[in-house]
N, C-alpha and C. Protein backbone atom coordinates (compact mmCIF):
# COMPACT_ATOMS: atom_id res chain seq x y z
N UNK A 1 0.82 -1.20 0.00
CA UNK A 1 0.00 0.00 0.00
C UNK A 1 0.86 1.26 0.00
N UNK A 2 1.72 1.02 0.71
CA UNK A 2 2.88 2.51 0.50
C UNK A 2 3.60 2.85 -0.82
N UNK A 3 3.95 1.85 -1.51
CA UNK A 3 4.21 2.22 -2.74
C UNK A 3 2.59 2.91 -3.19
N UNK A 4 1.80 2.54 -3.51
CA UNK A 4 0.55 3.44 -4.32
C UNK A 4 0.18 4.95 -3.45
N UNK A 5 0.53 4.66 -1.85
CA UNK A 5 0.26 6.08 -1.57
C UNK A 5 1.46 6.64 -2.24
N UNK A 6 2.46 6.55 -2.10
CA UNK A 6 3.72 7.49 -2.64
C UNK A 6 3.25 7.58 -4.09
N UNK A 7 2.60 6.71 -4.89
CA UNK A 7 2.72 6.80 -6.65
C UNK A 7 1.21 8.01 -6.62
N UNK A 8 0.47 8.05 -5.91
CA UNK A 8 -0.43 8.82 -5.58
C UNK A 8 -0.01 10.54 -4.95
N UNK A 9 0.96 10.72 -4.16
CA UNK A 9 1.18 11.48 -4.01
C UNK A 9 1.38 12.87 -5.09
N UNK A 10 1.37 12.38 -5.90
CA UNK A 10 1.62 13.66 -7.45
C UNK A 10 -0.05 13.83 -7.89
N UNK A 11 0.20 14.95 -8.05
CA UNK A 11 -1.16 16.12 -8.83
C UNK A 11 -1.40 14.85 -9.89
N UNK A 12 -0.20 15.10 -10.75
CA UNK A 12 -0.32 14.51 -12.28
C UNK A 12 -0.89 13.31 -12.69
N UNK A 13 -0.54 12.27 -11.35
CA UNK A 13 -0.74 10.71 -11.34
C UNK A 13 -2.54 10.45 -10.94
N UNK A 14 -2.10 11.58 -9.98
CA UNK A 14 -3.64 11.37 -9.75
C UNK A 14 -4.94 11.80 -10.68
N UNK A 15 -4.57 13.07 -11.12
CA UNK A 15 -5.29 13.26 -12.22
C UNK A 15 -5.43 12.19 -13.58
N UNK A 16 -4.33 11.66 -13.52
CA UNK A 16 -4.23 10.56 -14.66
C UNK A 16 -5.05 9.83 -14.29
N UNK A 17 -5.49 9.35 -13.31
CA UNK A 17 -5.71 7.92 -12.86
C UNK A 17 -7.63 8.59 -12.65
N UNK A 18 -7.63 9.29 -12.31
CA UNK A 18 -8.84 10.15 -12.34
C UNK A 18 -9.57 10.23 -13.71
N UNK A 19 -8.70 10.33 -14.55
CA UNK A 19 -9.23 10.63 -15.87
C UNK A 19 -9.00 9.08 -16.45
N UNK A 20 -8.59 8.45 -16.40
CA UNK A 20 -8.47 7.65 -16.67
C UNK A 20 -9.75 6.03 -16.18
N UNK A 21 -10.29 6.38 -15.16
CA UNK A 21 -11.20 5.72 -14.49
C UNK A 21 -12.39 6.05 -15.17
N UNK A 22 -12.86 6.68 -15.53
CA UNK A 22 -13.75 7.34 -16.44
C UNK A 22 -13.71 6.73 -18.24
N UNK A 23 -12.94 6.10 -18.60
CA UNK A 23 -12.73 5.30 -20.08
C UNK A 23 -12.18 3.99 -20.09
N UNK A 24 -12.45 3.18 -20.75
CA UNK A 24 -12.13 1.58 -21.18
C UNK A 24 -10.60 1.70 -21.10
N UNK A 25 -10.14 2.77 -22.35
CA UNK A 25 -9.16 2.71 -22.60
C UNK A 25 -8.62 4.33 -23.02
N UNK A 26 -7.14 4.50 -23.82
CA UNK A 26 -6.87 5.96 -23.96
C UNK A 26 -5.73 6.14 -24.50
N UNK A 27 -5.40 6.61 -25.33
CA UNK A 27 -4.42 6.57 -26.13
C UNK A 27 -3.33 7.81 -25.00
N UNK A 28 -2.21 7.86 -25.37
CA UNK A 28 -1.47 8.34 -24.39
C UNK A 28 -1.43 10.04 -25.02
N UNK A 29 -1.48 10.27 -26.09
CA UNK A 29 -1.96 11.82 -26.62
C UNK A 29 -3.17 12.18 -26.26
N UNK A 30 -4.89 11.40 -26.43
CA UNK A 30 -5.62 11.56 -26.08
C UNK A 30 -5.70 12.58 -24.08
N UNK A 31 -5.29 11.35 -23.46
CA UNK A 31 -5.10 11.59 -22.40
C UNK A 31 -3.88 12.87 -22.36
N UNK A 32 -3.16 13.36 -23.00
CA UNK A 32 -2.64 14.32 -22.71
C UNK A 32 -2.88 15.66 -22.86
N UNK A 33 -3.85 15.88 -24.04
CA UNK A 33 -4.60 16.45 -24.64
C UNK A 33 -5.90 16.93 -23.53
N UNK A 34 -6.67 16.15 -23.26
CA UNK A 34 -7.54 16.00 -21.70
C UNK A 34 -7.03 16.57 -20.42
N UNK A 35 -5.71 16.33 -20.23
CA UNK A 35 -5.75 16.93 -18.93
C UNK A 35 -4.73 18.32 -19.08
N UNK A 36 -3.92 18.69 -20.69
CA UNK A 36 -3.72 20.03 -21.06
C UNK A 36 -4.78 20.90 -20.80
N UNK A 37 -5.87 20.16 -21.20
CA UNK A 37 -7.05 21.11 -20.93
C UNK A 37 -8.19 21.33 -19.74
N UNK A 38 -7.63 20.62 -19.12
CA UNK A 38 -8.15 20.54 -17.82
C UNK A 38 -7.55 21.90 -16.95
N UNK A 39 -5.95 21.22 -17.24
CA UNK A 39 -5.02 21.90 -16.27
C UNK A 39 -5.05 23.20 -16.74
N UNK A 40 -5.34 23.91 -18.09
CA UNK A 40 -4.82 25.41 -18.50
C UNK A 40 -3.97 25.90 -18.74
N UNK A 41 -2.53 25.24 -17.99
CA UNK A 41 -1.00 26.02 -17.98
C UNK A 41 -0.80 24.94 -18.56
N UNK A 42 -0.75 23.93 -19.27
CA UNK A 42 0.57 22.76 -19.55
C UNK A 42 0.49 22.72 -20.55
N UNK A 43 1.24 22.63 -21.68
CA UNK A 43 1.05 22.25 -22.97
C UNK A 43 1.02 20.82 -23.09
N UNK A 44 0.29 19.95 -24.35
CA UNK A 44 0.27 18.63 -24.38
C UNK A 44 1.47 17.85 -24.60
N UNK A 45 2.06 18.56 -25.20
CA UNK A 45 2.99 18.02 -25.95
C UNK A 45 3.93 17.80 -24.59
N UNK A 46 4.19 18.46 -23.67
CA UNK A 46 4.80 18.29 -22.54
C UNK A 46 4.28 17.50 -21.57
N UNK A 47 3.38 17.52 -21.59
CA UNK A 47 2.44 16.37 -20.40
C UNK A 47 2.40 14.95 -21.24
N UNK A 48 2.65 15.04 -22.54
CA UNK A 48 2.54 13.55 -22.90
C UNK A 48 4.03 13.06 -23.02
N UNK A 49 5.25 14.13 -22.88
CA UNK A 49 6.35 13.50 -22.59
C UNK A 49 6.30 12.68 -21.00
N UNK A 50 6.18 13.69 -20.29
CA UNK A 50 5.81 13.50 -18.82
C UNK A 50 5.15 12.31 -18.61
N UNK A 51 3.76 12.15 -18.96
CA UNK A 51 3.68 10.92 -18.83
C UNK A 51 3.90 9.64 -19.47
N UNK A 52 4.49 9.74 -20.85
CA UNK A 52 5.20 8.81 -21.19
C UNK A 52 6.11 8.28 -20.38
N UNK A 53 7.51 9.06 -19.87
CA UNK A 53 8.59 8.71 -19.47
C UNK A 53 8.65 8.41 -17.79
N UNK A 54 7.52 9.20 -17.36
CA UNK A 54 7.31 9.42 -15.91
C UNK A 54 6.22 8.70 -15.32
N UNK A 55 5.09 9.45 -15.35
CA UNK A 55 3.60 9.13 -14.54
C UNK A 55 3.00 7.79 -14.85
N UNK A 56 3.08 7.55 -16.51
CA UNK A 56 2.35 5.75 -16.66
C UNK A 56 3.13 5.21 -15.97
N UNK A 57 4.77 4.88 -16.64
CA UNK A 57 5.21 3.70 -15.89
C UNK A 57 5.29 3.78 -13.98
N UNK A 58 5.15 4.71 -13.78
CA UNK A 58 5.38 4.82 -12.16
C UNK A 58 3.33 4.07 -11.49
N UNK A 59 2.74 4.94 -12.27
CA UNK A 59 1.03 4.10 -12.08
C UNK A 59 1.27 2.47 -12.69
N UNK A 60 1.94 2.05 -14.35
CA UNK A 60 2.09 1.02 -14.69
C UNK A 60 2.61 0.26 -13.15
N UNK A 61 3.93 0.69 -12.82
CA UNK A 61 4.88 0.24 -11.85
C UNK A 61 4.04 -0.28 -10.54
N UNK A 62 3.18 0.84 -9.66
CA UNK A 62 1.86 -0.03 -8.79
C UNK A 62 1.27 -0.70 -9.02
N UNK A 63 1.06 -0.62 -9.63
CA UNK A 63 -0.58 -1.96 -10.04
C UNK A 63 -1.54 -1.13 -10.68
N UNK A 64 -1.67 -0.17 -10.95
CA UNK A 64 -2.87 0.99 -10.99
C UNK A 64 -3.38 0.74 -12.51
N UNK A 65 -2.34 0.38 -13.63
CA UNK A 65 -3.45 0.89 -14.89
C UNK A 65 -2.30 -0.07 -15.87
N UNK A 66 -2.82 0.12 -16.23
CA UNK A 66 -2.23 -1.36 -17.64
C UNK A 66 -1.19 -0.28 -19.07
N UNK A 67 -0.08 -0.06 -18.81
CA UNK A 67 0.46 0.97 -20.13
C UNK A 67 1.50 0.14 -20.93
N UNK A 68 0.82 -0.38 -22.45
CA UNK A 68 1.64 -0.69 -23.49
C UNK A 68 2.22 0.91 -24.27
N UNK A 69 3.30 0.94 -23.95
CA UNK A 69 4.17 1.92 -24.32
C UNK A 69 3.95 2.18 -26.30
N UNK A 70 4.11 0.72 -26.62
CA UNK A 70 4.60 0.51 -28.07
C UNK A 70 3.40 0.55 -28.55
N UNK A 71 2.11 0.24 -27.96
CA UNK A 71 0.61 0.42 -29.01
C UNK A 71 0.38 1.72 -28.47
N UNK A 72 0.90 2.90 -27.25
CA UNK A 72 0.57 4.08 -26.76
C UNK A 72 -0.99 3.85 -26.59
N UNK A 73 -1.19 3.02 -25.82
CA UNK A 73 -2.66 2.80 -25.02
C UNK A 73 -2.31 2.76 -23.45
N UNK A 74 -3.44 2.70 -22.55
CA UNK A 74 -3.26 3.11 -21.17
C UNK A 74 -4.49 2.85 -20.92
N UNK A 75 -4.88 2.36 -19.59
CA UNK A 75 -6.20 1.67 -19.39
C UNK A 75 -5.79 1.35 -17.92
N UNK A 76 -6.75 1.83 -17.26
CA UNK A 76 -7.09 1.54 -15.68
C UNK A 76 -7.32 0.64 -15.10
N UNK A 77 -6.86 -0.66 -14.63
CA UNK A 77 -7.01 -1.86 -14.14
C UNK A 77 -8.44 -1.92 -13.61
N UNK A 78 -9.02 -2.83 -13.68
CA UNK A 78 -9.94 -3.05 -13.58
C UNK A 78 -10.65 -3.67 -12.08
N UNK A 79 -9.42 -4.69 -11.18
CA UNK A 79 -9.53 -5.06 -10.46
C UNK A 79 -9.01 -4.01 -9.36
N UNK A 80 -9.32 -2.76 -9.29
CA UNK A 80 -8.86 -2.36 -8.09
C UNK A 80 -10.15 -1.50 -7.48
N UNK A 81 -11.07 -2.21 -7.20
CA UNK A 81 -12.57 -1.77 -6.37
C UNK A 81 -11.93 -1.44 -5.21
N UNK A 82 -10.94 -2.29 -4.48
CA UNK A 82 -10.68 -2.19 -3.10
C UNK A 82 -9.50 -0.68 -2.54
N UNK A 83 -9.67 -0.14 -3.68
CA UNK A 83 -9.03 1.22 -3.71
C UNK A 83 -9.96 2.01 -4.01
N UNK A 84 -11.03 1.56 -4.48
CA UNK A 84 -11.75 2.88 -4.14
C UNK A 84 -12.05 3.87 -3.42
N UNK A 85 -12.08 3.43 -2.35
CA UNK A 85 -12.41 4.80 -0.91
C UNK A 85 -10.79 5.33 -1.03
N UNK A 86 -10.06 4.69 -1.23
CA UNK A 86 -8.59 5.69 -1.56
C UNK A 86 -9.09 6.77 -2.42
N UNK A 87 -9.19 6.13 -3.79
CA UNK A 87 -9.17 7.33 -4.98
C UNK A 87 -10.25 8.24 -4.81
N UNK A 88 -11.29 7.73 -4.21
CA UNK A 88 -12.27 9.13 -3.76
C UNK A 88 -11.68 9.87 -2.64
N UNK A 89 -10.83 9.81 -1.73
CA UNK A 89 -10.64 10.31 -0.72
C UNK A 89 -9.50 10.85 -1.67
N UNK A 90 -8.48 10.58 -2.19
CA UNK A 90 -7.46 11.50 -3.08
C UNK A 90 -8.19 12.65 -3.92
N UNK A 91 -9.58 12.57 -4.39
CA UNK A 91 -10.25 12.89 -5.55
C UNK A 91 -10.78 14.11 -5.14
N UNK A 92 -11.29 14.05 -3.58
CA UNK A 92 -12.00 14.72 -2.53
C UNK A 92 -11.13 15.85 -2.17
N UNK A 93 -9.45 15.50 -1.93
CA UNK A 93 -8.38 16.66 -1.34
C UNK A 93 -8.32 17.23 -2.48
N UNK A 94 -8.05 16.96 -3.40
CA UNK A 94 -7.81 17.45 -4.83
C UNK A 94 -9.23 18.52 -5.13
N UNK A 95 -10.05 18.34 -5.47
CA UNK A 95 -11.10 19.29 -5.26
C UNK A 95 -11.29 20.21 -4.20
N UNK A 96 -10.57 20.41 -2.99
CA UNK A 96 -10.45 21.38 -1.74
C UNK A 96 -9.46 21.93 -1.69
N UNK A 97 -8.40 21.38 -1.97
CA UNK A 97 -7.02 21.99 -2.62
C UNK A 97 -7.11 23.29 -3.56
């Protein structure tokens, strides 16, 4: 569990994983594109380096979301119900923040 709170600890991851819970699946531009525009200040093109090199594999790296690098798809594991009251309670500071 401490590894996912620490992979949780970032704006970025969490928003990923946020946006990401919400679709089957997501191409890794798609999703960068989405939360450029969420966020206002980031350009995509920089957030999809970012999470290319950074945020998937570190969410890949927990358990959190399924990222084939080479088809640039990304998809939210499916089996993690028992994190739910986590990601709403992350979802919850993030909105009061």
């Amino acid at each position: 569990m401490s590894v996912v709170l620490e992979t949780l600890s970032n704006e970025w991851r969490r928003r990923t994983l946020s946006l990401l819970s919400g679709h089957e699946t997501m191409t890794v531009d798609d999703l960068a594109e989405t939360l450029a525009v969420e966020a206002g200040d980031r350009p995509a093109d920089t957030l999809r380096l970012e999470l290319h090199h950074c945020h998937l594999p570190k969410l890949a790296d927990a358990g959190l979301v399924r990222y084939d690098a080479e088809r640039d798809r990304v998809r939210v594991r499916t089996d993690l119900g028992e994190l739910d009251p986590l990601l709403e309670a992350v979802r919850a500071s993030d909105r009061v923040a």
